[in-house]
PDB file of N, CA and C in Angstrom:
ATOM      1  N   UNK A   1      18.947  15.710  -6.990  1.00  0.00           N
ATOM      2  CA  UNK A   1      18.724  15.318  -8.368  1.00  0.00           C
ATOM      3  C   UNK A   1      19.367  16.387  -9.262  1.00  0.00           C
ATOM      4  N   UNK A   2      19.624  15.866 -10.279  1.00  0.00           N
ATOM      5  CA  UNK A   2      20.489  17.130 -10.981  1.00  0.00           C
ATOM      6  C   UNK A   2      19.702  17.703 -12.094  1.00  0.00           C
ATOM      7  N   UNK A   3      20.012  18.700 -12.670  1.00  0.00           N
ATOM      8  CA  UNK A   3      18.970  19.956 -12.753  1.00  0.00           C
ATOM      9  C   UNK A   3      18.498  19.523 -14.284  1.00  0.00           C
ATOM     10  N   UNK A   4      19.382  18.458 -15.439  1.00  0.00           N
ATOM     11  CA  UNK A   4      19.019  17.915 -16.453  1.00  0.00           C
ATOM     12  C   UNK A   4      17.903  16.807 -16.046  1.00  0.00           C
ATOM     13  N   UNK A   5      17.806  16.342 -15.143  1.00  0.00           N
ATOM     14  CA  UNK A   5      17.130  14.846 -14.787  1.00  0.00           C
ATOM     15  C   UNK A   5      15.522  15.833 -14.608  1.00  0.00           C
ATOM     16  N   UNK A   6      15.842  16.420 -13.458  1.00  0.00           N
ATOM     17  CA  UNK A   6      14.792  17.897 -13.143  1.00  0.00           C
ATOM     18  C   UNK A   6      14.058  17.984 -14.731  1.00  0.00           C
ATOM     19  N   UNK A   7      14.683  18.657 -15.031  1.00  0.00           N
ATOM     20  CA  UNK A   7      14.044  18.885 -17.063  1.00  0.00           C
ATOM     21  C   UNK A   7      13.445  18.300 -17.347  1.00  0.00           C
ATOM     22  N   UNK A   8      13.971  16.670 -17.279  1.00  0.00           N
ATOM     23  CA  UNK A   8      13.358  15.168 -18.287  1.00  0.00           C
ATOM     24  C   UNK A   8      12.141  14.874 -17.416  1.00  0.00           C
ATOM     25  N   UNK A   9      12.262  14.836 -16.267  1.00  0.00           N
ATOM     26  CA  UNK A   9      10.381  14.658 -15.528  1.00  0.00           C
ATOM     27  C   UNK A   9       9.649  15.847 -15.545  1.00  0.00           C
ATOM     28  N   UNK A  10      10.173  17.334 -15.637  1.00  0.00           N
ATOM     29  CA  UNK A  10       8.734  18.361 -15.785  1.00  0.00           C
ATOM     30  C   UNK A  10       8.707  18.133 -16.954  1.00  0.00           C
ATOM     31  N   UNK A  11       9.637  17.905 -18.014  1.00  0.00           N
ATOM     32  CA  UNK A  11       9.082  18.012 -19.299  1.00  0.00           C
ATOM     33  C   UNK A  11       8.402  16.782 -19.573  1.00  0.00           C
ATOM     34  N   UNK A  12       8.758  15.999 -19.107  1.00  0.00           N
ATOM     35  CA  UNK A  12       8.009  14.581 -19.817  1.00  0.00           C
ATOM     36  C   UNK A  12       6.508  14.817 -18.692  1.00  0.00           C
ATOM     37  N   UNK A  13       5.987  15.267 -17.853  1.00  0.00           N
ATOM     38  CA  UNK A  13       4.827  15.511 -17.156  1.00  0.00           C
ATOM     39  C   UNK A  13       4.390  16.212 -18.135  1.00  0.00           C
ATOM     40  N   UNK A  14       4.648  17.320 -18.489  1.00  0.00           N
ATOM     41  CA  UNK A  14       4.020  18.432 -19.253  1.00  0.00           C
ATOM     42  C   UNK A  14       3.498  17.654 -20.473  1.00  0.00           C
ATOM     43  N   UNK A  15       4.464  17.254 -21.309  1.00  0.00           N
ATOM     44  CA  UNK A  15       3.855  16.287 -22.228  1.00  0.00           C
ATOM     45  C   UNK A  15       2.993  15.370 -22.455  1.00  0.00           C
ATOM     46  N   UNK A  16       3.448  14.172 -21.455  1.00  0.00           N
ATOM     47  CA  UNK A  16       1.623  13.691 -20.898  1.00  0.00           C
ATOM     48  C   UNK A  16       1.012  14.010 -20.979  1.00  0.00           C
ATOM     49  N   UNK A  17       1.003  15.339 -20.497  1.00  0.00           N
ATOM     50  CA  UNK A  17      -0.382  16.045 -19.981  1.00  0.00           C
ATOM     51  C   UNK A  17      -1.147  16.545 -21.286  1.00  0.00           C
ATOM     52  N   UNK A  18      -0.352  17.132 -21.810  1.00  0.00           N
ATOM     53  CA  UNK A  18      -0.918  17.585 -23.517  1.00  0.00           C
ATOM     54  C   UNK A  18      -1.713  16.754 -24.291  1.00  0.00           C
ATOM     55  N   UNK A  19      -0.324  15.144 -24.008  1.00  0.00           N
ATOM     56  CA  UNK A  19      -0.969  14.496 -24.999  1.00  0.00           C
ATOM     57  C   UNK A  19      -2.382  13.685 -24.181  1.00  0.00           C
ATOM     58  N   UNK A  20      -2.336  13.501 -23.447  1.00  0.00           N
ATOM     59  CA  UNK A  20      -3.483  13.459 -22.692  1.00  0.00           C
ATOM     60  C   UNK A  20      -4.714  13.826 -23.138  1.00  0.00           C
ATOM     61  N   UNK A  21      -5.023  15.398 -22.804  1.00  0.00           N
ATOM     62  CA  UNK A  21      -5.828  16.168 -22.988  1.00  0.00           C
ATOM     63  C   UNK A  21      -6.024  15.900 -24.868  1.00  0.00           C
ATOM     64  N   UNK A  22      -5.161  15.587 -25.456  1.00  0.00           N
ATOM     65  CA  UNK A  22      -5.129  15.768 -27.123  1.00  0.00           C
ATOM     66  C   UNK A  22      -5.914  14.403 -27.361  1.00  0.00           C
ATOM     67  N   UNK A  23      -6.340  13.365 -26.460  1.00  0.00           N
ATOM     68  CA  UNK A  23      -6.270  12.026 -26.632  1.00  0.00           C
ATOM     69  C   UNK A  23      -5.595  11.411 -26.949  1.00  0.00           C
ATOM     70  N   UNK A  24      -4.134  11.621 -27.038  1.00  0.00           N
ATOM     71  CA  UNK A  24      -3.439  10.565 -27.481  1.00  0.00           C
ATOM     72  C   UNK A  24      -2.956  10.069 -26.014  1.00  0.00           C
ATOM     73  N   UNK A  25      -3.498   8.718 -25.926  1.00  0.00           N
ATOM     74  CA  UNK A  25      -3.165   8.131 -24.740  1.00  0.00           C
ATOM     75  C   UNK A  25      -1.671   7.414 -24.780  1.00  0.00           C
ATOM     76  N   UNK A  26      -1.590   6.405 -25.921  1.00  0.00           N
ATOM     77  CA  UNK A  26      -0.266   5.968 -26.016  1.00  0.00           C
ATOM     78  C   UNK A  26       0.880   6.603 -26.053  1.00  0.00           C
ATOM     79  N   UNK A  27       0.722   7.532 -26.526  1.00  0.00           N
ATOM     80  CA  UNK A  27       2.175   8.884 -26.198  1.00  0.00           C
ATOM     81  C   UNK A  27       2.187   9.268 -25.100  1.00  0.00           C
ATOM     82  N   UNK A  28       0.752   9.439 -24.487  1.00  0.00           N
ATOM     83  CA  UNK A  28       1.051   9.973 -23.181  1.00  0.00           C
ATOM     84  C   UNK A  28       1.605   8.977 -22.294  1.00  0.00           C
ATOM     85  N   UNK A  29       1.291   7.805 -22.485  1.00  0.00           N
ATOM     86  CA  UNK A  29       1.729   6.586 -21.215  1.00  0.00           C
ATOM     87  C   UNK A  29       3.169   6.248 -21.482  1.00  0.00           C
ATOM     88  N   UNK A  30       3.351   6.747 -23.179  1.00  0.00           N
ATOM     89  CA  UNK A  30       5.263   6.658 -23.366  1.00  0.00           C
ATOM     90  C   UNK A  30       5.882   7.928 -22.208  1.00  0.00           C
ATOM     91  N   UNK A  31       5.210   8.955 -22.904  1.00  0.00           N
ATOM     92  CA  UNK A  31       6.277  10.066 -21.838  1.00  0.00           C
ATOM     93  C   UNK A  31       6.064  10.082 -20.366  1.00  0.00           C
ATOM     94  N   UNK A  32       4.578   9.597 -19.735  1.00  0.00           N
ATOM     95  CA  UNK A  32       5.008   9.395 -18.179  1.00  0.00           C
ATOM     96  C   UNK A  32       6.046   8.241 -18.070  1.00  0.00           C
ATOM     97  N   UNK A  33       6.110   7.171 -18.911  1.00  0.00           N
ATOM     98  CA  UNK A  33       6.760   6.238 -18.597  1.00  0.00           C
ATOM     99  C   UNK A  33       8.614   7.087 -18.543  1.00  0.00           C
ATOM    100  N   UNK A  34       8.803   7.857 -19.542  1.00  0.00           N
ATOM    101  CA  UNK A  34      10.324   8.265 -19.407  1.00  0.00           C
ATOM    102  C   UNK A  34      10.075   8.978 -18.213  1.00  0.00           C
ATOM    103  N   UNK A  35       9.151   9.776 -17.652  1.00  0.00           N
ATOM    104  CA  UNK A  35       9.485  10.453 -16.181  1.00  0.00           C
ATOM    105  C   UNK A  35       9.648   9.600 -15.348  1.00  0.00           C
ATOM    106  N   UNK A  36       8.964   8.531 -15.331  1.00  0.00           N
ATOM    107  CA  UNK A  36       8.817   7.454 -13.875  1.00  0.00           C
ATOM    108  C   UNK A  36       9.911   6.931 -14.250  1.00  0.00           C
ATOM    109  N   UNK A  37      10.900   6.556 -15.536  1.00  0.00           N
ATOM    110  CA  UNK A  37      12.115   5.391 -15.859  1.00  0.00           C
ATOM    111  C   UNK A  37      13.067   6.797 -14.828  1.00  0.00           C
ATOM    112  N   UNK A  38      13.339   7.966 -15.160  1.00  0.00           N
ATOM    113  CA  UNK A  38      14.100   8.541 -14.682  1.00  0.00           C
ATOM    114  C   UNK A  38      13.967   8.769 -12.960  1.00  0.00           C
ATOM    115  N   UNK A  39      12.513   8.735 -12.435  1.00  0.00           N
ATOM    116  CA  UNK A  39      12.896   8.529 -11.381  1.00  0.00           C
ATOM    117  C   UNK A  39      12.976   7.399 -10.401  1.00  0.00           C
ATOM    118  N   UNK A  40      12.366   6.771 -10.871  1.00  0.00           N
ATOM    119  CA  UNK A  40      13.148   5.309 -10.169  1.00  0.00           C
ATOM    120  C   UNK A  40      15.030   5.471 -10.412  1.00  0.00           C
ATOM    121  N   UNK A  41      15.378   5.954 -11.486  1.00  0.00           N
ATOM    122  CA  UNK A  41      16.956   5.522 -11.291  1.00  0.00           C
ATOM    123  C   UNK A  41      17.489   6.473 -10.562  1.00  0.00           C
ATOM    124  N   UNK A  42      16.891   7.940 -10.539  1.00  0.00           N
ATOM    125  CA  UNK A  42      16.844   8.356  -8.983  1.00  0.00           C
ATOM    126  C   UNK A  42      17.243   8.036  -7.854  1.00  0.00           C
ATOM    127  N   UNK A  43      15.979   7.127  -7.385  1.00  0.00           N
ATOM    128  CA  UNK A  43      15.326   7.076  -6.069  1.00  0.00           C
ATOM    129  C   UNK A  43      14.810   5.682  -6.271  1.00  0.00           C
ATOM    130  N   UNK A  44      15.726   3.911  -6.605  1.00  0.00           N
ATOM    131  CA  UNK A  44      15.181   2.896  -6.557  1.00  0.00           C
ATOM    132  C   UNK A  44      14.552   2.387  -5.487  1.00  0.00           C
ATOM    133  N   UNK A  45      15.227   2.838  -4.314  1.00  0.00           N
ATOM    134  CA  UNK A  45      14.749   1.956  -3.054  1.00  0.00           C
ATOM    135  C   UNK A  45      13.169   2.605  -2.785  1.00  0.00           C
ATOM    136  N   UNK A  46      12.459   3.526  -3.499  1.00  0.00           N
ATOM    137  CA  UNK A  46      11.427   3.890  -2.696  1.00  0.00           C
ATOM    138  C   UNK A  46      11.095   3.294  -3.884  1.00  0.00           C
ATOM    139  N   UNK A  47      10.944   3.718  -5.361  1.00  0.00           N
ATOM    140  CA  UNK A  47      10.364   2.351  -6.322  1.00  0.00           C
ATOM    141  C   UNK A  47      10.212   0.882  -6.195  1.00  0.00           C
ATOM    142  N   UNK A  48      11.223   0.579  -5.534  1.00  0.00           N
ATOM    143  CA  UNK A  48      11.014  -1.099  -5.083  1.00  0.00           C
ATOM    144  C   UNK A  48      10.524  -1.126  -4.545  1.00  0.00           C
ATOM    145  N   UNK A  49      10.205  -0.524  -2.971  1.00  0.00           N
ATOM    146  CA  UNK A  49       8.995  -0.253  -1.689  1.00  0.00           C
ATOM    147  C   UNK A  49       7.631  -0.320  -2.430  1.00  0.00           C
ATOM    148  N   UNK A  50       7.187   0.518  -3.640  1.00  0.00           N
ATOM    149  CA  UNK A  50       6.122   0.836  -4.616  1.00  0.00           C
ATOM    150  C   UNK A  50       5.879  -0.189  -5.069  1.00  0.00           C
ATOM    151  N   UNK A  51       7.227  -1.052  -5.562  1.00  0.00           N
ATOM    152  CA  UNK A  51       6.627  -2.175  -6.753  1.00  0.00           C
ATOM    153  C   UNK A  51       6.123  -3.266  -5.975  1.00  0.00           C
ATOM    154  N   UNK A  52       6.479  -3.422  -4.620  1.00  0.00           N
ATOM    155  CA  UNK A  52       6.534  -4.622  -3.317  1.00  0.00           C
ATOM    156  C   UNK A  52       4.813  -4.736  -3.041  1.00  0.00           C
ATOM    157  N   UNK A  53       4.462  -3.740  -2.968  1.00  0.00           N
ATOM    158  CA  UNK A  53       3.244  -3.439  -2.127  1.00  0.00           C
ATOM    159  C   UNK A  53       2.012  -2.527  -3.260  1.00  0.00           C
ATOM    160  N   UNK A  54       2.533  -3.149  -4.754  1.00  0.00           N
ATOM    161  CA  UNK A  54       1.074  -2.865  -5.838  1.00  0.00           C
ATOM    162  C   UNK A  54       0.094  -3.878  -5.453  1.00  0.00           C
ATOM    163  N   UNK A  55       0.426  -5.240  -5.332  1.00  0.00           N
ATOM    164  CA  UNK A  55      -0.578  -6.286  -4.804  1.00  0.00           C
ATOM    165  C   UNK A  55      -1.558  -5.908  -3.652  1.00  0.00           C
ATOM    166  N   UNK A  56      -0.912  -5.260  -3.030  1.00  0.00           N
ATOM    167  CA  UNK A  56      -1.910  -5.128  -1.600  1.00  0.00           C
ATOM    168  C   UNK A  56      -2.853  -4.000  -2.325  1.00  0.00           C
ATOM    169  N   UNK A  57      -2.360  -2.754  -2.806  1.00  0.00           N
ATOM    170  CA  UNK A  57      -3.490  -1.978  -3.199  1.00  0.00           C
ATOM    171  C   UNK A  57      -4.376  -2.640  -4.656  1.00  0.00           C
ATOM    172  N   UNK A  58      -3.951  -3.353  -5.547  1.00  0.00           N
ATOM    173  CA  UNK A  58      -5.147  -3.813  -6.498  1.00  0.00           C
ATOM    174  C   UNK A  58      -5.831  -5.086  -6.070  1.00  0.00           C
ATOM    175  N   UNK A  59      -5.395  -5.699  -4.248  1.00  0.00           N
ATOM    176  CA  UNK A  59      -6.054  -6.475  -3.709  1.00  0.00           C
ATOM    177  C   UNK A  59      -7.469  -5.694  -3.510  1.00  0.00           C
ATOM    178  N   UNK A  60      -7.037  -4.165  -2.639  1.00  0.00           N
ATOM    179  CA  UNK A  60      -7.829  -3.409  -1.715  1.00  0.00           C
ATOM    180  C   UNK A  60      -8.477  -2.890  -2.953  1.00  0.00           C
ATOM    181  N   UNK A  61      -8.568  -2.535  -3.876  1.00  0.00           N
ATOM    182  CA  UNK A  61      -9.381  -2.167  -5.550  1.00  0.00           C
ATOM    183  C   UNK A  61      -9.837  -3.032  -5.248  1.00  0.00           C
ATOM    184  N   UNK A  62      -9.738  -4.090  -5.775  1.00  0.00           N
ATOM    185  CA  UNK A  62     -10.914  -5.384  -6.344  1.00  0.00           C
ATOM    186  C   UNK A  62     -11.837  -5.369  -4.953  1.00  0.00           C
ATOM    187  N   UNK A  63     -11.499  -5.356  -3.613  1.00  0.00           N
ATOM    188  CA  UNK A  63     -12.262  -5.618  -2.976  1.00  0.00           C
ATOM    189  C   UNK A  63     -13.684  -4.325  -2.945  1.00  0.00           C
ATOM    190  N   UNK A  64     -12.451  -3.016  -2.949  1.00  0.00           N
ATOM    191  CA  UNK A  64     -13.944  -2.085  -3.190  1.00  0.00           C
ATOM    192  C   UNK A  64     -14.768  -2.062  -4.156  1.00  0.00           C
ATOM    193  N   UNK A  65     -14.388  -2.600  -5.708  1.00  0.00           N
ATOM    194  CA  UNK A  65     -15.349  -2.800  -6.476  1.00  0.00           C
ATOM    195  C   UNK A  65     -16.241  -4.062  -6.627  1.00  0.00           C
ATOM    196  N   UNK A  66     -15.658  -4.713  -5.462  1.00  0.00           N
ATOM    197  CA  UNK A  66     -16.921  -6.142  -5.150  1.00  0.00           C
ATOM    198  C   UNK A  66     -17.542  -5.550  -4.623  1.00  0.00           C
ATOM    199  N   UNK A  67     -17.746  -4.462  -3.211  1.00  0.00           N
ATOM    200  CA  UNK A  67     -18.733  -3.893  -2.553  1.00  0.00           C
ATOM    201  C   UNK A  67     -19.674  -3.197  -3.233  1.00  0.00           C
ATOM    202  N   UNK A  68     -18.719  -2.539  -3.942  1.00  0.00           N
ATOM    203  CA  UNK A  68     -19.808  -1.574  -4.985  1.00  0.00           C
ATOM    204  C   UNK A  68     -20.556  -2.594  -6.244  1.00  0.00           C
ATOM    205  N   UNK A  69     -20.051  -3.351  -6.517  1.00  0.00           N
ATOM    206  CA  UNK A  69     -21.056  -4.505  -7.344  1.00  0.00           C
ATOM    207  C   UNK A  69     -22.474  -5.099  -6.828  1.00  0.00           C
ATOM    208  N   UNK A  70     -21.437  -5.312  -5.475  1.00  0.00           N
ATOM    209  CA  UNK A  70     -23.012  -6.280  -4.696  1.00  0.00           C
ATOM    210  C   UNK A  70     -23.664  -4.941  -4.226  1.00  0.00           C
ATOM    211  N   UNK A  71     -23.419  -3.929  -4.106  1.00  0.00           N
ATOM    212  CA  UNK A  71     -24.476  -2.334  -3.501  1.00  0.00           C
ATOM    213  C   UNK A  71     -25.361  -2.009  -4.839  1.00  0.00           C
ATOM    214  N   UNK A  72     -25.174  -2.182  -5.695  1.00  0.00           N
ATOM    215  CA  UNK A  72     -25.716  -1.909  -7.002  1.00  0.00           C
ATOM    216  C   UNK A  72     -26.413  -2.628  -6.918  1.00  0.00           C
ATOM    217  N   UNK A  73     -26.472  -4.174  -7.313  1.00  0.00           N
ATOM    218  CA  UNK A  73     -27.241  -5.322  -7.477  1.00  0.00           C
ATOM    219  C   UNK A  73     -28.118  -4.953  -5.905  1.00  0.00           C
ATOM    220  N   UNK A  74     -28.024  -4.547  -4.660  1.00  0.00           N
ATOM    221  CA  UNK A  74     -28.858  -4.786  -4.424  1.00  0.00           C
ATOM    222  C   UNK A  74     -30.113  -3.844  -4.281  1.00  0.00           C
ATOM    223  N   UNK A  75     -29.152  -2.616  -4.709  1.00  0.00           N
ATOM    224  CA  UNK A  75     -30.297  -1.314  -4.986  1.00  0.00           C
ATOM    225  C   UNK A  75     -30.924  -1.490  -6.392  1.00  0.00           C
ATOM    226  N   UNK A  76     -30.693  -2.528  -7.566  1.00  0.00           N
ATOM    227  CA  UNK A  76     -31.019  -2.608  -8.740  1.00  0.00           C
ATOM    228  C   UNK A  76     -32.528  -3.658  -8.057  1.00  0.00           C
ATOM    229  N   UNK A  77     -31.905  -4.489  -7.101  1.00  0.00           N
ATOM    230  CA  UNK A  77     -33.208  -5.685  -7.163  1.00  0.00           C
ATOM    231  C   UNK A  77     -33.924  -4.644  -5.682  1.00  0.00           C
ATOM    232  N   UNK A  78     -33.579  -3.944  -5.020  1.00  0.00           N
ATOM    233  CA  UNK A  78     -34.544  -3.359  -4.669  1.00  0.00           C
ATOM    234  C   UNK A  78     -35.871  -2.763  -5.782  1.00  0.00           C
ATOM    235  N   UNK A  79     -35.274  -1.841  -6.984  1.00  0.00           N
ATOM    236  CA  UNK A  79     -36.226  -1.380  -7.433  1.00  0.00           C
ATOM    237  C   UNK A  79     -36.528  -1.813  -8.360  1.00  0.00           C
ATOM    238  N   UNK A  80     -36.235  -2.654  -8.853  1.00  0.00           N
ATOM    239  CA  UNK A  80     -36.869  -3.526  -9.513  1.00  0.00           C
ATOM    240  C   UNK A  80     -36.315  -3.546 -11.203  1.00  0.00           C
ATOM    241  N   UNK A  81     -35.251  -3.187 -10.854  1.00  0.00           N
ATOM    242  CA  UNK A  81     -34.403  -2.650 -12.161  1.00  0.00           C
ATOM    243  C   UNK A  81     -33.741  -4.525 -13.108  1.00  0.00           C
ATOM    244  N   UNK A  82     -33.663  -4.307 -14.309  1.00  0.00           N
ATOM    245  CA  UNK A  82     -33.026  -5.140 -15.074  1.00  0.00           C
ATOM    246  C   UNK A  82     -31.676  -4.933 -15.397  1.00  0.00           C
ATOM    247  N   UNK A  83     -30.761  -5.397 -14.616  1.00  0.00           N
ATOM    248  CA  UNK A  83     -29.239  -5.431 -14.856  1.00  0.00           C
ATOM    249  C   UNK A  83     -29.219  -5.373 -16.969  1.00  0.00           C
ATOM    250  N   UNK A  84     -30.037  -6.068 -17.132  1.00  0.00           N
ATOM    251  CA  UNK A  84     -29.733  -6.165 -19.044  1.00  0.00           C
ATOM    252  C   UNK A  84     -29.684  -4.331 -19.353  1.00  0.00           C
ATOM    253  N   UNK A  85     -30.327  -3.538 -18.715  1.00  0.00           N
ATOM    254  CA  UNK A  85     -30.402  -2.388 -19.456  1.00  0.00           C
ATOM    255  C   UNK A  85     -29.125  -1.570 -19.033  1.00  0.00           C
ATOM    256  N   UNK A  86     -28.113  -1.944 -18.485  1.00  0.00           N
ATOM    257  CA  UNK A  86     -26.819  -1.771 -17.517  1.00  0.00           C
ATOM    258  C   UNK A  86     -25.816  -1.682 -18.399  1.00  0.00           C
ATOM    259  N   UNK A  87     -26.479  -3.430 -19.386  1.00  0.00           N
ATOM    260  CA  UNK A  87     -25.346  -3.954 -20.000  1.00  0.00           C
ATOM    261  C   UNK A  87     -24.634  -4.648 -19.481  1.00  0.00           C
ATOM    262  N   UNK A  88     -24.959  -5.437 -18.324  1.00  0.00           N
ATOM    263  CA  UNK A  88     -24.070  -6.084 -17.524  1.00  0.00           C
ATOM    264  C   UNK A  88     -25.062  -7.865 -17.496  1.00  0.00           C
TER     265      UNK A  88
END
């Protein structure tokens, strides 16, 4: 990778990170986005591998937060708890 490209992802990390911590989320999701645009044009074939196989991991998410839904509900109706005070 060449040593300007190098620059544009620590610096655009660093920035995130600031704006992050500053709360500004939308700036921050602009400047990771210029680190990740620069390295995908990098390194596409391992980005495409990434973009191929997001389905399988926010399959494997949803499924762990069904487990953890129904583990709640059933430690809530164990003790006798009201999901309303949850908010759910």
């Amino acid at each position: 990778m060449e040593a300007w490209k190098k620059a544009v992802v620590a610096g655009s990390i660093g920035a995130a990170t600031v704006l992050f911590l500053k709360s500004r989320y939308a700036a921050g999701v602009l400047a990771t986005g210029v680190g990740l645009a620069v390295l995908a044009s990098e390194y596409p074939e391992k980005f495409d591998r990434v973009r191929r196989s997001l389905p399988d991991y926010f399959d494997r998410g949803m499924k762990v937060m069904e487990m953890a839904e129904r583990a709640g509900r059933r430690i809530a109706s164990q003790s006798s708890l009201d999901w309303g005070e949850f908010g759910v």
